[in-house]
N, C-alpha and C. Protein backbone atom coordinates (compact mmCIF):
# COMPACT_ATOMS: atom_id res chain seq x y z
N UNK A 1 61.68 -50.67 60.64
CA UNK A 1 62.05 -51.98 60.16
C UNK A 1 63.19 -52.50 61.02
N UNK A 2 63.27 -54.19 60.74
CA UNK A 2 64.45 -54.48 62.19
C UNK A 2 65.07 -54.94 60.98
N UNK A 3 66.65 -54.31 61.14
CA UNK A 3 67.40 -54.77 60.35
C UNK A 3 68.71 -55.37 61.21
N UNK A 4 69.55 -56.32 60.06
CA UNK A 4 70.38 -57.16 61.01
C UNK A 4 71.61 -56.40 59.75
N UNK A 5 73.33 -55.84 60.35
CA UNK A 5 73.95 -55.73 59.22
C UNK A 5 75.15 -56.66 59.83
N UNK A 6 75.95 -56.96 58.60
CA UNK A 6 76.94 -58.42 58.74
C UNK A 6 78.57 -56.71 58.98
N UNK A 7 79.14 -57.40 59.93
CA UNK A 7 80.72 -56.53 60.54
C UNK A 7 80.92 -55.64 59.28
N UNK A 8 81.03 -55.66 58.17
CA UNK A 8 81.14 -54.91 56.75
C UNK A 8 80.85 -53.70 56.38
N UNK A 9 79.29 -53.48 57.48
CA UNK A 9 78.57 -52.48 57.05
C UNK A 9 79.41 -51.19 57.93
N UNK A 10 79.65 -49.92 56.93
CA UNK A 10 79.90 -48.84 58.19
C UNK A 10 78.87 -48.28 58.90
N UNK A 11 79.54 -48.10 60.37
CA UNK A 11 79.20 -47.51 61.32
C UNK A 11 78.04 -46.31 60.95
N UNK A 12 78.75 -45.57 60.04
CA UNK A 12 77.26 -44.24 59.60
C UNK A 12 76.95 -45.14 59.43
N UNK A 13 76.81 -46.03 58.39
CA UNK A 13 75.24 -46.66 58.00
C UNK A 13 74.43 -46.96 58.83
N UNK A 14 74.64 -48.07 59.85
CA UNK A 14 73.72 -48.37 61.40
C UNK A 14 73.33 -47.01 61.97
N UNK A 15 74.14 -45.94 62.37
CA UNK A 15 74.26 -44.51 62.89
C UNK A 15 72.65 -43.80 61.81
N UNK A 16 72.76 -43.83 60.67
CA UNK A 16 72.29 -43.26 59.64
C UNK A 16 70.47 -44.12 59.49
N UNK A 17 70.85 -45.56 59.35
CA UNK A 17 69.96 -46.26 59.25
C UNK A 17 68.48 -45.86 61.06
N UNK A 18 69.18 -45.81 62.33
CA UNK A 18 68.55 -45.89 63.54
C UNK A 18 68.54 -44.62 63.63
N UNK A 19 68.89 -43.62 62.97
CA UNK A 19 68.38 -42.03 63.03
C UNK A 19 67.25 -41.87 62.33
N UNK A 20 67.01 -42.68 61.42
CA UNK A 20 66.04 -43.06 60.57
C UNK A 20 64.96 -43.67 60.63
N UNK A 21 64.80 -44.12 62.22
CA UNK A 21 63.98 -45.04 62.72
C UNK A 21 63.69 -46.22 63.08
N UNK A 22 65.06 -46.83 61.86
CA UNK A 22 64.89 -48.62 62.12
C UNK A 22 65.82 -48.96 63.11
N UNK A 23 64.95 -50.12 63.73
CA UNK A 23 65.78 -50.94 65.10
C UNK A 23 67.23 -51.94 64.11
N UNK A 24 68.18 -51.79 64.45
CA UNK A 24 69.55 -51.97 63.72
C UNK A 24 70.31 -52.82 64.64
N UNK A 25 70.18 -54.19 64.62
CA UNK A 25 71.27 -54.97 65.03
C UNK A 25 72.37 -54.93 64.81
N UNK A 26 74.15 -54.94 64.94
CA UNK A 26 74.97 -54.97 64.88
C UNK A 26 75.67 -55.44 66.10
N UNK A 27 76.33 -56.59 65.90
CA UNK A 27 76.49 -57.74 66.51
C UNK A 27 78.06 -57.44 66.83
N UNK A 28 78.60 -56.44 66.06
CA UNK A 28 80.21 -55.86 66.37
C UNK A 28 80.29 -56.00 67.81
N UNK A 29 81.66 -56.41 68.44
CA UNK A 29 82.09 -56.42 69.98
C UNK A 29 81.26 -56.59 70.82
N UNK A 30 80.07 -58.06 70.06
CA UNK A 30 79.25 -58.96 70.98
C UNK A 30 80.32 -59.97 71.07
N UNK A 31 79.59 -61.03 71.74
CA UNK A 31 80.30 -62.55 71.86
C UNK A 31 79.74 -63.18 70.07
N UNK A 32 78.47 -62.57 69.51
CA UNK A 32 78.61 -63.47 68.54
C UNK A 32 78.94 -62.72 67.41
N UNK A 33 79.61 -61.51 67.59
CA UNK A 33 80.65 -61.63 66.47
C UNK A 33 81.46 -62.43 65.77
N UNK A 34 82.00 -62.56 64.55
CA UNK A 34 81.85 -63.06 63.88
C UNK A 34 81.31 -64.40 63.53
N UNK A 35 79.83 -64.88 63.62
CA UNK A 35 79.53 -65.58 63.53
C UNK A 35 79.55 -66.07 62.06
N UNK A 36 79.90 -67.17 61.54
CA UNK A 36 79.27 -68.03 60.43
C UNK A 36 78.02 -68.01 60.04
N UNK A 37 78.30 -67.45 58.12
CA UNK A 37 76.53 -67.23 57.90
C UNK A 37 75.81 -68.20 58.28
N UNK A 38 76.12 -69.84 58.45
CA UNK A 38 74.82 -70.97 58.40
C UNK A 38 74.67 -70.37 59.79
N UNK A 39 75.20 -69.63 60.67
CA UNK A 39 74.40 -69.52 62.35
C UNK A 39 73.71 -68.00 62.08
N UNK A 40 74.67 -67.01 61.14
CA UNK A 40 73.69 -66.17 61.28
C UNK A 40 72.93 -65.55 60.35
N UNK A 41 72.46 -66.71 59.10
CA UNK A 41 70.96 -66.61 58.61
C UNK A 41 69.69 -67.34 59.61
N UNK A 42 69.73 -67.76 59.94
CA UNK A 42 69.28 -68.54 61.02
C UNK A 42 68.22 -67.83 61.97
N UNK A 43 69.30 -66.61 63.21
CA UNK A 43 68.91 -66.12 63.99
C UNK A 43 68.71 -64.50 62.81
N UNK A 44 68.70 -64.45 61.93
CA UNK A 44 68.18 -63.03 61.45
C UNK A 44 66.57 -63.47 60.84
N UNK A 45 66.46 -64.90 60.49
CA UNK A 45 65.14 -65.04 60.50
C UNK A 45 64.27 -65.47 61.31
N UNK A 46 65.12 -65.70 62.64
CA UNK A 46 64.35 -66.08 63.70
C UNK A 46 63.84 -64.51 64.13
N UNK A 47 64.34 -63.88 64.04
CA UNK A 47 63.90 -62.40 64.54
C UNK A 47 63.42 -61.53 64.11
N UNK A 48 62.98 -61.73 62.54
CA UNK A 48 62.19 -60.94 61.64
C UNK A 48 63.46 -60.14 60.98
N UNK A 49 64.58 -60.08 60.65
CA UNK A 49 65.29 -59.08 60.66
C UNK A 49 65.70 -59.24 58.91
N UNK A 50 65.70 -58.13 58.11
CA UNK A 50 66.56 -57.53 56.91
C UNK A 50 68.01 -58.25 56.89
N UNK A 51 68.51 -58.31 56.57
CA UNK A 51 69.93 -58.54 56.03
C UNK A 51 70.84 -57.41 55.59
N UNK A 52 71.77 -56.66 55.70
CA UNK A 52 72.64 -56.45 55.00
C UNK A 52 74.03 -56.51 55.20
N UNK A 53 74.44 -56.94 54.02
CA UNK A 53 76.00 -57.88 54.20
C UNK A 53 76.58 -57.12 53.13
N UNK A 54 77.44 -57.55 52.62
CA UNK A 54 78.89 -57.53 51.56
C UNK A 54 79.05 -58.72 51.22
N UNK A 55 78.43 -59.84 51.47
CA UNK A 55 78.73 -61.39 51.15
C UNK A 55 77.38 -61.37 50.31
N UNK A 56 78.07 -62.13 49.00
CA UNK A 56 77.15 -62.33 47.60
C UNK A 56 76.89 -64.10 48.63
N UNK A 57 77.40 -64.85 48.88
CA UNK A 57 76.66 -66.25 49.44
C UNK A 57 75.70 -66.12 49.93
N UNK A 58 74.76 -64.88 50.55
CA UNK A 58 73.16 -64.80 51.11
C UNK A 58 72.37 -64.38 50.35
N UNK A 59 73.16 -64.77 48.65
CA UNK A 59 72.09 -64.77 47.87
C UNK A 59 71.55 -66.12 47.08
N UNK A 60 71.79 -67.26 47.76
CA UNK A 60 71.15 -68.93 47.76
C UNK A 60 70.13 -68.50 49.00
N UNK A 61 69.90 -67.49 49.69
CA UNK A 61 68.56 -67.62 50.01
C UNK A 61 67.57 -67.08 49.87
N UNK A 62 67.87 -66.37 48.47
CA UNK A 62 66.85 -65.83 47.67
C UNK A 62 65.52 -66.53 47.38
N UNK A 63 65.35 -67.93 47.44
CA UNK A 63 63.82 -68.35 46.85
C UNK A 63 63.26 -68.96 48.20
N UNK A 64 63.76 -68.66 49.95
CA UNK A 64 63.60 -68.59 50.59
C UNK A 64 62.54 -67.64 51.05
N UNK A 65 61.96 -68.24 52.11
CA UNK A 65 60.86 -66.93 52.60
C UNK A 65 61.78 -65.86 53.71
N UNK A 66 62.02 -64.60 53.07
CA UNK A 66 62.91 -63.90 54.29
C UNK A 66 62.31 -62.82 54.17
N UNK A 67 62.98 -61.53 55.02
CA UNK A 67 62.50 -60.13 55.50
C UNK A 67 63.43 -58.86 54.68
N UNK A 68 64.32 -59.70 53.70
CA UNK A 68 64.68 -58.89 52.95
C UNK A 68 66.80 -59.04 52.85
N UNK A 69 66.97 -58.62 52.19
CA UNK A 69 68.68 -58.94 51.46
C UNK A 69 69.23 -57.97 50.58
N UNK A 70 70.20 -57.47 51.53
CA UNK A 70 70.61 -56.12 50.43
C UNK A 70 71.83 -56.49 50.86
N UNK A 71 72.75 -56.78 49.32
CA UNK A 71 74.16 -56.93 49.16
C UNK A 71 74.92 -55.85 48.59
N UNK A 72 75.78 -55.63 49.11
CA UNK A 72 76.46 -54.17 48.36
C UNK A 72 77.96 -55.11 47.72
N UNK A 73 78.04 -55.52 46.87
CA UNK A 73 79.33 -55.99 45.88
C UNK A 73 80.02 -54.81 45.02
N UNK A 74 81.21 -54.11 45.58
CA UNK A 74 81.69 -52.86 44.90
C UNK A 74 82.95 -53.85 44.98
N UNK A 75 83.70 -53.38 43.69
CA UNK A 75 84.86 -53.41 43.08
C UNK A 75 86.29 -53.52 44.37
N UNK A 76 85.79 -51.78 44.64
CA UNK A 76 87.35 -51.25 45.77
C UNK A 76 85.97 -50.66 46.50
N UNK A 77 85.56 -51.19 47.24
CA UNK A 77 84.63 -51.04 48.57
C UNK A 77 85.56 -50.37 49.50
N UNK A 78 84.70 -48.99 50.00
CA UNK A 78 85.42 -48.21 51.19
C UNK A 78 83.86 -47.96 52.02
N UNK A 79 84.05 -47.32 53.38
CA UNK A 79 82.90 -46.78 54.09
C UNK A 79 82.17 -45.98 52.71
N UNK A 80 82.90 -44.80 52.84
CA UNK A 80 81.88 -43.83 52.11
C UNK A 80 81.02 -44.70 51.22
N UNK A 81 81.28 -45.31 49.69
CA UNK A 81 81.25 -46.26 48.99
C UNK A 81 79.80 -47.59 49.24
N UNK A 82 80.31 -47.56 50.60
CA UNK A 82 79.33 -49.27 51.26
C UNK A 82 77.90 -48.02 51.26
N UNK A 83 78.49 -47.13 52.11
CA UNK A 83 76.94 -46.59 52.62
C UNK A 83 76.35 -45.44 51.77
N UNK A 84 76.86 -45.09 50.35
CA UNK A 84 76.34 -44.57 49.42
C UNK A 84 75.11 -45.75 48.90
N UNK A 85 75.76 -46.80 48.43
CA UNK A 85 74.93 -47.76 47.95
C UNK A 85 74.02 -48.29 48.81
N UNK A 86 74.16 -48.20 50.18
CA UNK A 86 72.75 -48.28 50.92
C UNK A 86 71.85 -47.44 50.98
N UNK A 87 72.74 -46.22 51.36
CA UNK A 87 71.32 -45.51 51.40
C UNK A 87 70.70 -45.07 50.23
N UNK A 88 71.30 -45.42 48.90
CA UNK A 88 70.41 -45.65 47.39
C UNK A 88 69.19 -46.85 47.39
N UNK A 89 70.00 -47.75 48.28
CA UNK A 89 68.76 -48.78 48.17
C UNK A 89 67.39 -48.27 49.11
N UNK A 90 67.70 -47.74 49.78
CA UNK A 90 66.54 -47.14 50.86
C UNK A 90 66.36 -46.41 50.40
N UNK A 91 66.58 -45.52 49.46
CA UNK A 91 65.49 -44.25 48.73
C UNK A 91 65.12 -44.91 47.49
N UNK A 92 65.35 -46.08 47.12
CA UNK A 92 64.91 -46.60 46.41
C UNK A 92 63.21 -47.60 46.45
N UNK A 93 63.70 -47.99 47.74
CA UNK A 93 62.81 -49.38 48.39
C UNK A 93 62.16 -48.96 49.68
N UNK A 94 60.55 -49.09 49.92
CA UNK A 94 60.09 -48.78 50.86
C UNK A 94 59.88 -49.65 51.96
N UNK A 95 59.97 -49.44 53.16
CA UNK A 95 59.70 -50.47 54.34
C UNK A 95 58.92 -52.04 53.81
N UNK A 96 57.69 -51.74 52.88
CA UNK A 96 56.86 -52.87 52.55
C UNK A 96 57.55 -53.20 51.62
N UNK A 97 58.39 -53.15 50.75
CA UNK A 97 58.90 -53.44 49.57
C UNK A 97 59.95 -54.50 50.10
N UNK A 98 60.31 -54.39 51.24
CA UNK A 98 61.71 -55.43 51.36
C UNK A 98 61.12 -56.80 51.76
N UNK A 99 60.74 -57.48 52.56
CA UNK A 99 60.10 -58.69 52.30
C UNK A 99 59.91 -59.79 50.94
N UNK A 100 60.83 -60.67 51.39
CA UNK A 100 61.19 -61.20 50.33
C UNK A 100 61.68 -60.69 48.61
N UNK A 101 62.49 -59.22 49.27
CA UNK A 101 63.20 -59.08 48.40
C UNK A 101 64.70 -59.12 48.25
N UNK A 102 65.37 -59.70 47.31
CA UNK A 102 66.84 -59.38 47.14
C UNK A 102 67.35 -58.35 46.55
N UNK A 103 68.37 -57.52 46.71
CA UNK A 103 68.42 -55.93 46.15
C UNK A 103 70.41 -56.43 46.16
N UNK A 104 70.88 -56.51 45.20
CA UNK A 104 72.69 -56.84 45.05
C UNK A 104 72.76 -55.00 44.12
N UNK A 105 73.05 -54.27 45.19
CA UNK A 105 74.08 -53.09 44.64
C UNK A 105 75.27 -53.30 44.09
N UNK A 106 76.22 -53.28 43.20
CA UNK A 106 77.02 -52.83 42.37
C UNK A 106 77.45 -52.00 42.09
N UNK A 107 78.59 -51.28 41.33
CA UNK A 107 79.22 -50.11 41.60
C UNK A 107 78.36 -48.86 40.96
N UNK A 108 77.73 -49.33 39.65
CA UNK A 108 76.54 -48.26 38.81
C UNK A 108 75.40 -49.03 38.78
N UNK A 109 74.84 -50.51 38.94
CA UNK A 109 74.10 -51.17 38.45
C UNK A 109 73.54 -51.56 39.45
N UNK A 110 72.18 -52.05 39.81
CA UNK A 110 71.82 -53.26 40.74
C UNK A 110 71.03 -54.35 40.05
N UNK A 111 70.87 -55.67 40.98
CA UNK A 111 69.72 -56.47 40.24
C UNK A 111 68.83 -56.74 41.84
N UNK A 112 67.67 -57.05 41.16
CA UNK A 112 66.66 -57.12 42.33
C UNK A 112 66.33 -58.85 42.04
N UNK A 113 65.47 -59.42 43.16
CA UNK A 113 64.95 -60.80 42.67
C UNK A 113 63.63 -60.86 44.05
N UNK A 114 62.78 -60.78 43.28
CA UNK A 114 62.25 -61.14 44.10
C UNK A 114 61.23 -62.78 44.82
N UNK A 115 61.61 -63.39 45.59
CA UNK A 115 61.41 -64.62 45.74
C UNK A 115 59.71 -64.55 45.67
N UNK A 116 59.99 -65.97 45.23
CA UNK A 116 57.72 -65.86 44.84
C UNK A 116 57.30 -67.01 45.83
């Protein structure tokens, strides 16, 4: 799967995620680092790419047609913390399952949505 993650995500995770098989954008100590979400929802659906952020605002593009949105919203967010709750969502959710889905992790809870 091609996934795109927003500066937030830790390093294992991308590390963890492309040991895993998926092609993993991370845009860290490019020129378009830190880009603004309106530029970079944009080019993550120009490219087929997943989402994952720490920003609850890329979830107004939930009834959008996308390749998938996984928000991790924790309380006192640390590495360990960010990439526990990812890689719950990936043993949770299979490659075909993310397409047009939204997945918002939380500290015990998640909610899913999936756009129709």
């Amino acid at each position: 799967m091609k996934i795109f993650v927003d500066g937030n995500i830790p390093n294992i995770s991308v590390d963890t995620l492309r040991a895993a098989g998926h092609d993993v954008l991370d845009i860290r100590g490019t020129p378009q680092q830190g880009m603004f979400d309106d530029e970079l929802w944009p080019l993550a659906q120009a490219e087929g790419l997943m989402l994952i952020t720490t920003d609850k605002g890329f979830a107004q593009y939930r009834d959008e047609k996308h390749h998938g949105i996984l928000i991790i919203r924790l309380r006192q967010p640390n590495e360990a913390r960010i990439h526990a709750r990812i890689m719950a969502a990936f043993a949770q959710f299979s490659v075909r399952d993310w397409p047009g889905l939204l997945v918002v992790m939380r500290d015990v809870v998640q909610s899913t949505y999936r756009a129709r």
